[in-house]
N, C-alpha and C. Protein backbone atom coordinates (compact mmCIF):
# COMPACT_ATOMS: atom_id res chain seq x y z
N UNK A 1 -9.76 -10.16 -16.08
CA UNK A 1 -10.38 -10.18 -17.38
C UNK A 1 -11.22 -11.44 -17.50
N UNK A 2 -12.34 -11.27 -17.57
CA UNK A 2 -13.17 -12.50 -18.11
C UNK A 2 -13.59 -12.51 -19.82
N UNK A 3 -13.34 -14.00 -20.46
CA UNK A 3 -13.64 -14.00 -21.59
C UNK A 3 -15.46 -15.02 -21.55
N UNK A 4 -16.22 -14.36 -21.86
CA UNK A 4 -17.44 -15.39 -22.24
C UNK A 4 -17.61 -16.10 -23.69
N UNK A 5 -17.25 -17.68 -23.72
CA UNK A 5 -17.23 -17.78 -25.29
C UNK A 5 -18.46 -18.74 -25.68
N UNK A 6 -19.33 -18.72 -27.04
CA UNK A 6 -20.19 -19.44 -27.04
C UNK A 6 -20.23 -20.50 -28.22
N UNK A 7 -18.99 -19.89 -29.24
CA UNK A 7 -18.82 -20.76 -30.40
C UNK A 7 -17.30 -20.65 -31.00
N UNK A 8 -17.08 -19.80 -30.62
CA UNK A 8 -15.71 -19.23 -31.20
C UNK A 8 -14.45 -20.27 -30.94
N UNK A 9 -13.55 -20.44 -31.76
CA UNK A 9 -12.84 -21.07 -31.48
C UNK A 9 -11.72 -21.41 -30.29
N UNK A 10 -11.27 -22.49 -29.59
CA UNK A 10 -10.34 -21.91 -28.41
C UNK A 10 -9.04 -21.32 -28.91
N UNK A 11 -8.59 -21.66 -30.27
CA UNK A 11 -7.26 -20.30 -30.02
C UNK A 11 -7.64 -19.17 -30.30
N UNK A 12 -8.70 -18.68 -31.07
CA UNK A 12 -9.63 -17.56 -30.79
C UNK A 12 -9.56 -16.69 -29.11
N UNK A 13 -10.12 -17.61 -28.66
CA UNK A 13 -10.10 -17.54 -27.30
C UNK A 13 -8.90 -16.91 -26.49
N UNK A 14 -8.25 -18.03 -26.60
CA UNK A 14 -6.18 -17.25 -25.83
C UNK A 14 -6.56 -16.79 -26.97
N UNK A 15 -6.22 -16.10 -28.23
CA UNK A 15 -5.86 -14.65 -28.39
C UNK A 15 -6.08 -13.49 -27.92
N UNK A 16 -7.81 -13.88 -27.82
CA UNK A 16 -8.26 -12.67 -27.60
C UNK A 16 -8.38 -12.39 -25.81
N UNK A 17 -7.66 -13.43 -25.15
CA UNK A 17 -7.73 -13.43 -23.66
C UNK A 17 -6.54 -12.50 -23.54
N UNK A 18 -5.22 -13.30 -23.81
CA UNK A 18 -3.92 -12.59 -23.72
C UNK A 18 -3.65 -11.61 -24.08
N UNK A 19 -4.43 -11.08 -25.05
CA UNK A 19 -4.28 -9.64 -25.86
C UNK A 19 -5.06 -8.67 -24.87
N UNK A 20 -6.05 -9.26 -24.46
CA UNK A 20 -7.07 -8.16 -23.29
C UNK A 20 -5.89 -7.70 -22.23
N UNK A 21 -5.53 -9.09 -21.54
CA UNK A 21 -4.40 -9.20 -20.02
C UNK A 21 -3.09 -7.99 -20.64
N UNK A 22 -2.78 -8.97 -21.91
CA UNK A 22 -1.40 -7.61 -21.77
C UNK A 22 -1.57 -5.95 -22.35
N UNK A 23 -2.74 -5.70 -22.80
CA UNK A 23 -3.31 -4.18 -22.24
C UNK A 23 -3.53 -3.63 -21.03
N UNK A 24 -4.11 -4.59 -20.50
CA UNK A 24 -4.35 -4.31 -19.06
C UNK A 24 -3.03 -3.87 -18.43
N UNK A 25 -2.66 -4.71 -18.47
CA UNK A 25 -1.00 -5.29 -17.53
C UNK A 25 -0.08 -3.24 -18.34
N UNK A 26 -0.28 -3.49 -19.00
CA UNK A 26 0.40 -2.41 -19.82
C UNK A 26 0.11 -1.20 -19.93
N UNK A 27 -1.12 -0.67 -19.67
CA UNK A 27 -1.92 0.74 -19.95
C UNK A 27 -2.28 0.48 -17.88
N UNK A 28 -3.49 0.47 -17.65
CA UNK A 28 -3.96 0.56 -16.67
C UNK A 28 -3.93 -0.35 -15.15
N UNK A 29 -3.01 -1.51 -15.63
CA UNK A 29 -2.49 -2.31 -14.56
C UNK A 29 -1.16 -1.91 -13.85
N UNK A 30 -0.65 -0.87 -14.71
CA UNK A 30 0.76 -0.40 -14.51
C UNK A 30 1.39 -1.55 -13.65
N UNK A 31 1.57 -3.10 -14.61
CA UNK A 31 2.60 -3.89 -14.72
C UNK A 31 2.43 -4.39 -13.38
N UNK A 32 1.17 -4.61 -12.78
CA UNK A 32 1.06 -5.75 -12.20
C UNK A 32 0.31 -6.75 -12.65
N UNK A 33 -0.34 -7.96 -11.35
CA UNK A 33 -0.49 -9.40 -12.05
C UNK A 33 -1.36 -9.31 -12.36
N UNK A 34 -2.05 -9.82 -14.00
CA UNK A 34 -3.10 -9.64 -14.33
C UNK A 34 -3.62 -11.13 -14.81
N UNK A 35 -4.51 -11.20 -14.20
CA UNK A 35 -5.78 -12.90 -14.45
C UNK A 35 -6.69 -12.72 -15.24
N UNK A 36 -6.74 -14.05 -16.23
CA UNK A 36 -7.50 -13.83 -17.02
C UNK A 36 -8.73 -15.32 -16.65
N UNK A 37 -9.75 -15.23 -16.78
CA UNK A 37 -11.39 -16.08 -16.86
C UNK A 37 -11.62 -16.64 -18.15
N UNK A 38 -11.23 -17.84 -18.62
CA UNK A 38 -12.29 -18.00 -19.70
C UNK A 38 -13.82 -19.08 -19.35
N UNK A 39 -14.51 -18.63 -19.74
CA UNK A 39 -15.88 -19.32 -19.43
C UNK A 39 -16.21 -19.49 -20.49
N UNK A 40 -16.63 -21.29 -21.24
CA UNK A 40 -17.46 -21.45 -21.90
C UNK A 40 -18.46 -22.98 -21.78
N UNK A 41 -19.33 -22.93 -22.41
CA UNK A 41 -20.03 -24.12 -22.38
C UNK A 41 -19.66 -25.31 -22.28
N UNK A 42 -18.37 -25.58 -23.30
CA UNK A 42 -17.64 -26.89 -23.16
C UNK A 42 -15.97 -26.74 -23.37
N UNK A 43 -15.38 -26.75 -22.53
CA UNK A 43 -13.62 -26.26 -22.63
C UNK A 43 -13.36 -27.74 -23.33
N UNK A 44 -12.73 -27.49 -24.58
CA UNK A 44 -12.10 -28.62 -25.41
C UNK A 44 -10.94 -28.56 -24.69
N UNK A 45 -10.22 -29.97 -25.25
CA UNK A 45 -8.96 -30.69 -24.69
C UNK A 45 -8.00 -29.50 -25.23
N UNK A 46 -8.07 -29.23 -26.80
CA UNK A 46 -6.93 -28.38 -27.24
C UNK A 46 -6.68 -26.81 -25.95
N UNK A 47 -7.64 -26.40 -25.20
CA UNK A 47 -7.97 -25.08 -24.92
C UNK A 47 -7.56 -25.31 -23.70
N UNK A 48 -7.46 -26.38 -23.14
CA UNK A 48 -6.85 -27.32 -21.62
C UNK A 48 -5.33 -27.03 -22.37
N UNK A 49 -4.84 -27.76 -22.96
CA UNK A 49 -3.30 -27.88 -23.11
C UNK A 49 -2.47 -26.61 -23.30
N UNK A 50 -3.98 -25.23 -23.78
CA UNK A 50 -2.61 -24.33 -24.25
C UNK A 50 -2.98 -23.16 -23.06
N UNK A 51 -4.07 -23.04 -22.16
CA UNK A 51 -3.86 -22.48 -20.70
C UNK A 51 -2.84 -23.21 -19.65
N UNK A 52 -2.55 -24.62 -20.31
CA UNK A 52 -1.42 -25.39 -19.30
C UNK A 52 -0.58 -24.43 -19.02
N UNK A 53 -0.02 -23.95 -20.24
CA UNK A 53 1.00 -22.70 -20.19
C UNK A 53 1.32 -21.89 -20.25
N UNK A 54 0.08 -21.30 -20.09
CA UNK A 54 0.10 -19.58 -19.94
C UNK A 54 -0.35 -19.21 -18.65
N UNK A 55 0.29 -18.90 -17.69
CA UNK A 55 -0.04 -18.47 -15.85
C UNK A 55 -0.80 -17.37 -16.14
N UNK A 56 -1.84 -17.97 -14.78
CA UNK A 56 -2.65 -16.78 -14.61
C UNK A 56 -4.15 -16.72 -15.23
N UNK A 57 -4.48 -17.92 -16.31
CA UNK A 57 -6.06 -18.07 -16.50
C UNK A 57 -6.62 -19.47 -16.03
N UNK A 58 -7.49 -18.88 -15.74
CA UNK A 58 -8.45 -20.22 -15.18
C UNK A 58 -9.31 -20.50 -16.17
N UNK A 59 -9.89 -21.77 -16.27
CA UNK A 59 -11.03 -22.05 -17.18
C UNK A 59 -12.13 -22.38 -16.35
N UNK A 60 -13.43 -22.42 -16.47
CA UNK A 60 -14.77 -22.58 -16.35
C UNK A 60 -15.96 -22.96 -17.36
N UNK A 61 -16.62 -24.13 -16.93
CA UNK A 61 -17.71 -24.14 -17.98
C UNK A 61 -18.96 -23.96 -17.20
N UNK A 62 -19.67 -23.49 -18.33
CA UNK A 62 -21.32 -22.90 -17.52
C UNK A 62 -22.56 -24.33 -17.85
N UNK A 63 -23.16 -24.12 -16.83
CA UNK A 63 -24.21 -24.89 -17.40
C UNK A 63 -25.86 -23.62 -17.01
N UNK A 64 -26.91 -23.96 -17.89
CA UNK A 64 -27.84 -22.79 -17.77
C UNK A 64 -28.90 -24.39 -17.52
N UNK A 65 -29.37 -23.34 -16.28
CA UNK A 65 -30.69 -24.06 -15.87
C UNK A 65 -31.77 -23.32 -15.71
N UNK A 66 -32.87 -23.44 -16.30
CA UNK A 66 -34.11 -22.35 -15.63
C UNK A 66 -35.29 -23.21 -15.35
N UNK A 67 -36.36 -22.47 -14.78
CA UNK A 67 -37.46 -23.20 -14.29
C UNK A 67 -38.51 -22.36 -14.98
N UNK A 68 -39.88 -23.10 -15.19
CA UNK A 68 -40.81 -22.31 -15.63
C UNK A 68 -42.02 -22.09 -14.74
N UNK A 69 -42.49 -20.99 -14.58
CA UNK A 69 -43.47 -21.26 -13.43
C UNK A 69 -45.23 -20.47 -14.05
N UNK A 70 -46.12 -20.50 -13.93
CA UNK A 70 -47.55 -19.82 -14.60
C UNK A 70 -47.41 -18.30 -14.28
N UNK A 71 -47.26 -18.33 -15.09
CA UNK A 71 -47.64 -15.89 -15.01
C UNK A 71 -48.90 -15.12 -15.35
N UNK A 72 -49.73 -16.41 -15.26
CA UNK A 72 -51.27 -15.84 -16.04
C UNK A 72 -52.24 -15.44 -14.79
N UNK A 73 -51.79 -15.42 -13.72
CA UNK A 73 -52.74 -15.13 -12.53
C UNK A 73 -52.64 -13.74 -11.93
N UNK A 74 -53.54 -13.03 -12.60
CA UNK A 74 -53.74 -11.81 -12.31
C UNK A 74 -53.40 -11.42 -10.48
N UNK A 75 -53.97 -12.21 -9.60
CA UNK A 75 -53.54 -11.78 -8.18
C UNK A 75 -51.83 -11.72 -8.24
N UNK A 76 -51.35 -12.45 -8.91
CA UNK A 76 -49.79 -12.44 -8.44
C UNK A 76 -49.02 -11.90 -9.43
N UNK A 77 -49.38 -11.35 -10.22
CA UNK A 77 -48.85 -10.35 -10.86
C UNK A 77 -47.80 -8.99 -10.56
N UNK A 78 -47.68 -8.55 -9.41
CA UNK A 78 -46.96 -7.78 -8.77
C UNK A 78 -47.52 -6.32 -8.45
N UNK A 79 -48.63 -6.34 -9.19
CA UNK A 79 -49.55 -4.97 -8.59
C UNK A 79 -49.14 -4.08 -9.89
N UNK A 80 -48.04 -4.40 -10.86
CA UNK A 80 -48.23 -3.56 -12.49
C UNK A 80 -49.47 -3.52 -12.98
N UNK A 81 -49.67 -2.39 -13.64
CA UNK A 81 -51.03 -1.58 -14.14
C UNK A 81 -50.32 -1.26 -15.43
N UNK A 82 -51.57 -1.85 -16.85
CA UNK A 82 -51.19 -2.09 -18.59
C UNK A 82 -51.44 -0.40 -18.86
């Protein structure tokens, strides 16, 4: 189970992580180990202390990088027709 969060709170978060896992685990995991992902921008301290103790999720934070490059040159356009 991966959770993607972008504002929401972290016990938000484990709720709505643990509640996903023990459906899983319960309907379609038929009661094996189920891992849960949370990914967000910045994992607060509180959201560290309360995956301390719940086995089985990992945390991750994202960082977004992009580049910008010129798209106005008709030769390199890709050969699309308007």
């Amino acid at each position: 189970m991966f959770e993607l969060k972008r504002a929401r709170s972290p016990d938000h978060a484990m709720g709505q992580l643990t509640r996903y896992m023990g459906w899983v685990r319960q309907t379609i995991g038929k009661d094996r180990e189920v891992n849960g992902v949370i990914v967000a921008k910045e994992i607060s301290e509180s959201l560290r202390y309360a995956v301390s103790v719940v086995p089985n999720i990992s945390l991750f934070e994202y960082e977004v990088e992009f580049q910008l490059k010129p798209a106005n040159d008709v030769a390199r356009g890709g050969g699309e027709t308007a």
